[in-house]
N, C-alpha and C. Protein backbone atom coordinates (compact mmCIF):
# COMPACT_ATOMS: atom_id res chain seq x y z
N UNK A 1 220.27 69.69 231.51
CA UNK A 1 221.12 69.45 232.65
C UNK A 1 221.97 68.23 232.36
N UNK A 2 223.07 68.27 232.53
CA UNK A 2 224.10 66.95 232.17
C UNK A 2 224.30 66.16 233.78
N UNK A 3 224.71 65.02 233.24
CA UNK A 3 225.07 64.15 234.38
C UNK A 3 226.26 63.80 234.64
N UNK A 4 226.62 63.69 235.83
CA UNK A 4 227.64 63.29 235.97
C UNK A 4 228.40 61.92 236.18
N UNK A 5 227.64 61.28 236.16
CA UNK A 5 228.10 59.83 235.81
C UNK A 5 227.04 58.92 235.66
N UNK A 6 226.93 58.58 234.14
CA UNK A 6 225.57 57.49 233.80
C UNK A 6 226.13 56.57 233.69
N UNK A 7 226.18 54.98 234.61
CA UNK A 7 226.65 53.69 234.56
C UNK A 7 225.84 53.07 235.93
N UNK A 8 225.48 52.08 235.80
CA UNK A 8 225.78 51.42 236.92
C UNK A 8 226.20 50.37 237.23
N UNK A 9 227.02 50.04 238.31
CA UNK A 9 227.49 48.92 238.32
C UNK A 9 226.80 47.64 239.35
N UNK A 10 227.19 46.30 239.34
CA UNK A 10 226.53 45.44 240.28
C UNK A 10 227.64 44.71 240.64
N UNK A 11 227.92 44.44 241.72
CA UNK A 11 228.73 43.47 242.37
C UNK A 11 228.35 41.97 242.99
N UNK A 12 228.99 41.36 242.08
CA UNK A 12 228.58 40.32 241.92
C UNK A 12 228.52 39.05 243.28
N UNK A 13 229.26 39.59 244.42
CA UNK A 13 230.04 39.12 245.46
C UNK A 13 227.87 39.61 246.61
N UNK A 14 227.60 40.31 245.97
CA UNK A 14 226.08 40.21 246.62
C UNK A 14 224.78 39.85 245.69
N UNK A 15 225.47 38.85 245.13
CA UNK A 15 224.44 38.50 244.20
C UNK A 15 223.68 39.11 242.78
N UNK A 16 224.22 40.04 242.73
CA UNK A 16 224.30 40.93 241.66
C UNK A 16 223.10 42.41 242.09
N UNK A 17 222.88 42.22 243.19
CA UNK A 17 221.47 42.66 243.55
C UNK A 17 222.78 44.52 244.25
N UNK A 18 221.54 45.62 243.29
CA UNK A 18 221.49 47.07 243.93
C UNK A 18 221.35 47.06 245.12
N UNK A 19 222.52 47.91 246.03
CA UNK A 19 222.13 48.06 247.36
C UNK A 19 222.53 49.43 247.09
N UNK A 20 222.61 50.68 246.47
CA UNK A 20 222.93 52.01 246.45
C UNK A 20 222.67 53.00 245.35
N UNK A 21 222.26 53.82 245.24
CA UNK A 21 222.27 54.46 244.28
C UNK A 21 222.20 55.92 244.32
N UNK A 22 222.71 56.76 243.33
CA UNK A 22 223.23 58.22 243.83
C UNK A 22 222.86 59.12 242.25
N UNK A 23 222.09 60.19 242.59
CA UNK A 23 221.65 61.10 241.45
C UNK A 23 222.36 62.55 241.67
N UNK A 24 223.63 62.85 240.86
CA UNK A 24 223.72 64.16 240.80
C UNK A 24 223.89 64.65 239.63
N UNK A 25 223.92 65.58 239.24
CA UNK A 25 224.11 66.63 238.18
C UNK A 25 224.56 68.20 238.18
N UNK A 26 224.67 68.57 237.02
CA UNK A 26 225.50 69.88 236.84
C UNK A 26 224.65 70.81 235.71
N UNK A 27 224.67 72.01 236.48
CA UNK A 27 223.90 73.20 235.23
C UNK A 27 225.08 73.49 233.95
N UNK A 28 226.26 73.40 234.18
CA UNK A 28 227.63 73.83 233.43
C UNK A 28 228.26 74.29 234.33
N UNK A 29 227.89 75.13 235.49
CA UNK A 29 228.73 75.60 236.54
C UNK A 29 228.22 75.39 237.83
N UNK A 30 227.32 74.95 238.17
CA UNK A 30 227.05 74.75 239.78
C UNK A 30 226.63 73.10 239.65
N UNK A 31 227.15 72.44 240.50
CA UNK A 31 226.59 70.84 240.48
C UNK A 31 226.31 70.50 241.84
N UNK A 32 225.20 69.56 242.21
CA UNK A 32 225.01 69.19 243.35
C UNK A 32 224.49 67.40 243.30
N UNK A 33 224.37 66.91 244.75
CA UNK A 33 224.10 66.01 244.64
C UNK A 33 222.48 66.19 244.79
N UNK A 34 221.91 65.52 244.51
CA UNK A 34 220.43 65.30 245.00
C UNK A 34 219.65 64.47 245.74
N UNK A 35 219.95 63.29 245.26
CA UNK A 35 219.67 62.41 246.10
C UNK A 35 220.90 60.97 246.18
N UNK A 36 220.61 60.35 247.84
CA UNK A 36 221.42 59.08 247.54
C UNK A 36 220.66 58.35 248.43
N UNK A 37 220.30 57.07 248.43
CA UNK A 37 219.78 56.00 248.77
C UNK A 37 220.66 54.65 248.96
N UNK A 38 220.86 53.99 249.90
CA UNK A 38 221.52 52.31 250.38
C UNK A 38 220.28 51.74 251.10
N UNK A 39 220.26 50.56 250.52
CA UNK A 39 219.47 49.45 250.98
C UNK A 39 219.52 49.38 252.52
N UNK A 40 218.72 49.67 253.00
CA UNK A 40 218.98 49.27 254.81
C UNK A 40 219.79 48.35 255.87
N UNK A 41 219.76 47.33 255.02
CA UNK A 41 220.50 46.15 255.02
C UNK A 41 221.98 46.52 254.86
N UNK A 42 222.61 47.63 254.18
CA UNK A 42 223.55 48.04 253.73
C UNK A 42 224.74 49.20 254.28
N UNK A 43 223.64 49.81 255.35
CA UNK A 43 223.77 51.16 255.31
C UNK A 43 224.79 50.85 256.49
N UNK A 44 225.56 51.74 257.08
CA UNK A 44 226.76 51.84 257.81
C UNK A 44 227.81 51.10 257.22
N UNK A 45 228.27 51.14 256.75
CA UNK A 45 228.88 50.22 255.05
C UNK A 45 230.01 50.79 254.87
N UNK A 46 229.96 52.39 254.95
CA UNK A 46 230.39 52.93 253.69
C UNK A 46 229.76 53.38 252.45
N UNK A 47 228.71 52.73 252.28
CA UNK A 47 228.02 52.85 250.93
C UNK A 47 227.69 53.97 250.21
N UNK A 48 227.23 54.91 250.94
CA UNK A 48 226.51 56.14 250.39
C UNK A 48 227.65 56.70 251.12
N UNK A 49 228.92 57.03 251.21
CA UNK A 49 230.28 57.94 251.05
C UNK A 49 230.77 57.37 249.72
N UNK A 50 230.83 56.12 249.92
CA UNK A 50 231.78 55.91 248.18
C UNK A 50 230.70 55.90 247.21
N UNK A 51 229.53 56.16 247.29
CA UNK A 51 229.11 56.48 246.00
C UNK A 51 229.52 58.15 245.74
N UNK A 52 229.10 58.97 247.00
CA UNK A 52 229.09 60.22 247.08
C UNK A 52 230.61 60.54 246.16
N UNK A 53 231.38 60.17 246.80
CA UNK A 53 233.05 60.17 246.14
C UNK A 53 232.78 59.86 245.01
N UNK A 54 232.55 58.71 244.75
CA UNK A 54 232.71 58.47 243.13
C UNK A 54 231.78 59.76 242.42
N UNK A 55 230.68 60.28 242.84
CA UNK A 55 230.19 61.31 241.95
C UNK A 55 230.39 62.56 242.07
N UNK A 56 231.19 63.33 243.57
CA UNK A 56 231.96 63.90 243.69
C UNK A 56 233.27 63.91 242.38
N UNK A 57 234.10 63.24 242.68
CA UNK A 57 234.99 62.77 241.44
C UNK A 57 234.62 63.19 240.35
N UNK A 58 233.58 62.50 240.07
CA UNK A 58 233.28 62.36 238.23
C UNK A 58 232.98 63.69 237.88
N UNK A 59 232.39 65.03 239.40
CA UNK A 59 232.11 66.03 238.59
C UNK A 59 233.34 67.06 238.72
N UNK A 60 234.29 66.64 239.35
CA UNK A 60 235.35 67.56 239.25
C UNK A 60 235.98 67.08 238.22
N UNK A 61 236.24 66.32 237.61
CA UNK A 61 236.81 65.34 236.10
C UNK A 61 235.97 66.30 235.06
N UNK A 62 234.82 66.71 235.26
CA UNK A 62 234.19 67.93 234.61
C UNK A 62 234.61 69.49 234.86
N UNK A 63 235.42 69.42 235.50
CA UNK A 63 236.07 70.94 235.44
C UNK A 63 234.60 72.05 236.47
N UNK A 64 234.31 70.99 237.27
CA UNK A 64 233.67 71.49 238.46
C UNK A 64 234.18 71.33 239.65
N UNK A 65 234.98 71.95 240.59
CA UNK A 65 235.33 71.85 241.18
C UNK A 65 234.77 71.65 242.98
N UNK A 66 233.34 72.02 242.91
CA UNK A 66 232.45 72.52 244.11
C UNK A 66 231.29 71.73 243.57
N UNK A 67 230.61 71.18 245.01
CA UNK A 67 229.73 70.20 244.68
C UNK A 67 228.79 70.70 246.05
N UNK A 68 227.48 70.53 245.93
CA UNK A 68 226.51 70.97 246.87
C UNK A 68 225.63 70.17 247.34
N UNK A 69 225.36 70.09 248.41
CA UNK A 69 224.97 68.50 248.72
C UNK A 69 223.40 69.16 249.80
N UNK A 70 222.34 69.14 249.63
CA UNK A 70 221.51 69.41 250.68
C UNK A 70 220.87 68.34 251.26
N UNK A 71 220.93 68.14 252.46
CA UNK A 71 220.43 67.32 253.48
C UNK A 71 219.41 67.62 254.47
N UNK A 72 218.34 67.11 254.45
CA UNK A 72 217.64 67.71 256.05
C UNK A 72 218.09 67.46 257.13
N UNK A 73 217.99 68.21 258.28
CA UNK A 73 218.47 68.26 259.67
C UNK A 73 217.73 67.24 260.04
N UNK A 74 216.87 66.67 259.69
CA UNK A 74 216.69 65.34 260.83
C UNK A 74 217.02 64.28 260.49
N UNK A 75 218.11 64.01 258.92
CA UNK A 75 218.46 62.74 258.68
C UNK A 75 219.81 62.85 259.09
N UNK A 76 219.89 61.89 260.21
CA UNK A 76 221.29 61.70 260.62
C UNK A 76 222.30 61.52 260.21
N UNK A 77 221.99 60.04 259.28
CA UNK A 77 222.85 59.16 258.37
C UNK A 77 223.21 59.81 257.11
N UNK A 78 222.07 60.72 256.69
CA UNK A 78 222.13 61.99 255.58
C UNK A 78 223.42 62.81 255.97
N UNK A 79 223.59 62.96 257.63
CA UNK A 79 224.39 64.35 257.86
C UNK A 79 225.66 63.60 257.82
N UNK A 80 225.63 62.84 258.79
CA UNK A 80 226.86 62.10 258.98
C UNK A 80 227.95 61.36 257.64
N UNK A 81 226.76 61.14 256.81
CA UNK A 81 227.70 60.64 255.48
C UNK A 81 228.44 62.00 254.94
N UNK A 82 227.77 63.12 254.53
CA UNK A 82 227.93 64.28 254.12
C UNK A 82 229.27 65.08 255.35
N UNK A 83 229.17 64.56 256.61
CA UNK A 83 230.17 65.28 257.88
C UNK A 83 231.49 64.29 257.46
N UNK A 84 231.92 62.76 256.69
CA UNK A 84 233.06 62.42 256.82
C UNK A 84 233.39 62.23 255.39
N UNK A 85 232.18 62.87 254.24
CA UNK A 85 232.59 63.32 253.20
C UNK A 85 233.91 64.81 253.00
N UNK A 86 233.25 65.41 253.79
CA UNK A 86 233.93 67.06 253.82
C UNK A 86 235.05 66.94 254.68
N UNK A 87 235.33 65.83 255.86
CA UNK A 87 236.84 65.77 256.37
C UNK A 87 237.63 64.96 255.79
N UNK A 88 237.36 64.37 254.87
CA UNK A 88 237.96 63.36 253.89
C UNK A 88 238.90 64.18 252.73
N UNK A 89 238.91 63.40 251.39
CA UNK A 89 239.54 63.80 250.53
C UNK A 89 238.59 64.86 249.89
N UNK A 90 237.40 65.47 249.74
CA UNK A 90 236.45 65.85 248.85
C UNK A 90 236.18 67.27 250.05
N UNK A 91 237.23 68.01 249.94
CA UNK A 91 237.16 68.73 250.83
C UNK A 91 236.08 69.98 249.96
N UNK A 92 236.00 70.31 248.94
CA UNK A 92 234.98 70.71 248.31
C UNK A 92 233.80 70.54 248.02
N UNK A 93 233.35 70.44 248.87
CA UNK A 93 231.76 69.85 249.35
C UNK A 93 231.05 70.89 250.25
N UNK A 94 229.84 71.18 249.69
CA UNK A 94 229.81 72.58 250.32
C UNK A 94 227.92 71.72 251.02
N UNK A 95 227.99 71.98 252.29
CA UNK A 95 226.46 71.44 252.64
C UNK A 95 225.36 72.10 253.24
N UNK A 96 224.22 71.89 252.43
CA UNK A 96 223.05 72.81 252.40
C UNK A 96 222.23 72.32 253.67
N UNK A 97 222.30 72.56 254.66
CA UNK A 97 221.03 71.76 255.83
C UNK A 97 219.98 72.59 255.94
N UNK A 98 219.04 71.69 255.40
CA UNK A 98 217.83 71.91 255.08
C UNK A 98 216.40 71.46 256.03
N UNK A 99 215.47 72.42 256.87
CA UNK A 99 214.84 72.44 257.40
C UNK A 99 213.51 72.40 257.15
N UNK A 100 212.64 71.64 257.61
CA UNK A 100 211.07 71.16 256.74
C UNK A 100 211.38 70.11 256.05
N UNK A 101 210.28 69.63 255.53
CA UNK A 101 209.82 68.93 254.38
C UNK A 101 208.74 69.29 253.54
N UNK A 102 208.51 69.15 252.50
CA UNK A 102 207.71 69.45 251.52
C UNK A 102 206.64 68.56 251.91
């Protein structure tokens, strides 16, 4: 499975300290996100949309054009990042709402 963007960066303006981080990948033709995580401290930010974008991005720069994002129905902040992802620029965002937990 390839990735779609291995780097990370730190901003130095918070001390150099991770407040986000975002795992997606691609089979060769279907890519999704999997998971994304912001520090609590962080969250209503913006944070986990511009990561989403930036890895959105990186996998259409791969000649993927459709990106799949599954969320459970009871994470809000899950839905809501994913609801002003898809009215935004990344209108190719296709979202899986996902019921239960494992």
């Amino acid at each position: 499975m390839g990735t779609a963007q291995n780097r990370g960066e730190q901003d130095e303006g918070d001390g150099g300290n991770i407040i986000g981080a975002i795992l997606a990948g691609h089979d060769g033709r279907r890519s999704r996100i999997y998971h994304t995580a912001v520090h609590p401290e962080a969250r209503g930010m913006g944070v986990g949309s511009l990561l989403a974008g930036h890895a959105v991005e990186a996998l259409r720069a791969l000649g993927l054009p459709k990106v799949a994002v599954g969320v459970y129905a009871d994470n809000k902040a899950g839905n809501d990042c994913v609801c002003s992802i898809e009215s935004g620029p990344c209108e190719r965002v296709e979202s899986l709402q996902m019921s239960g937990r494992f």
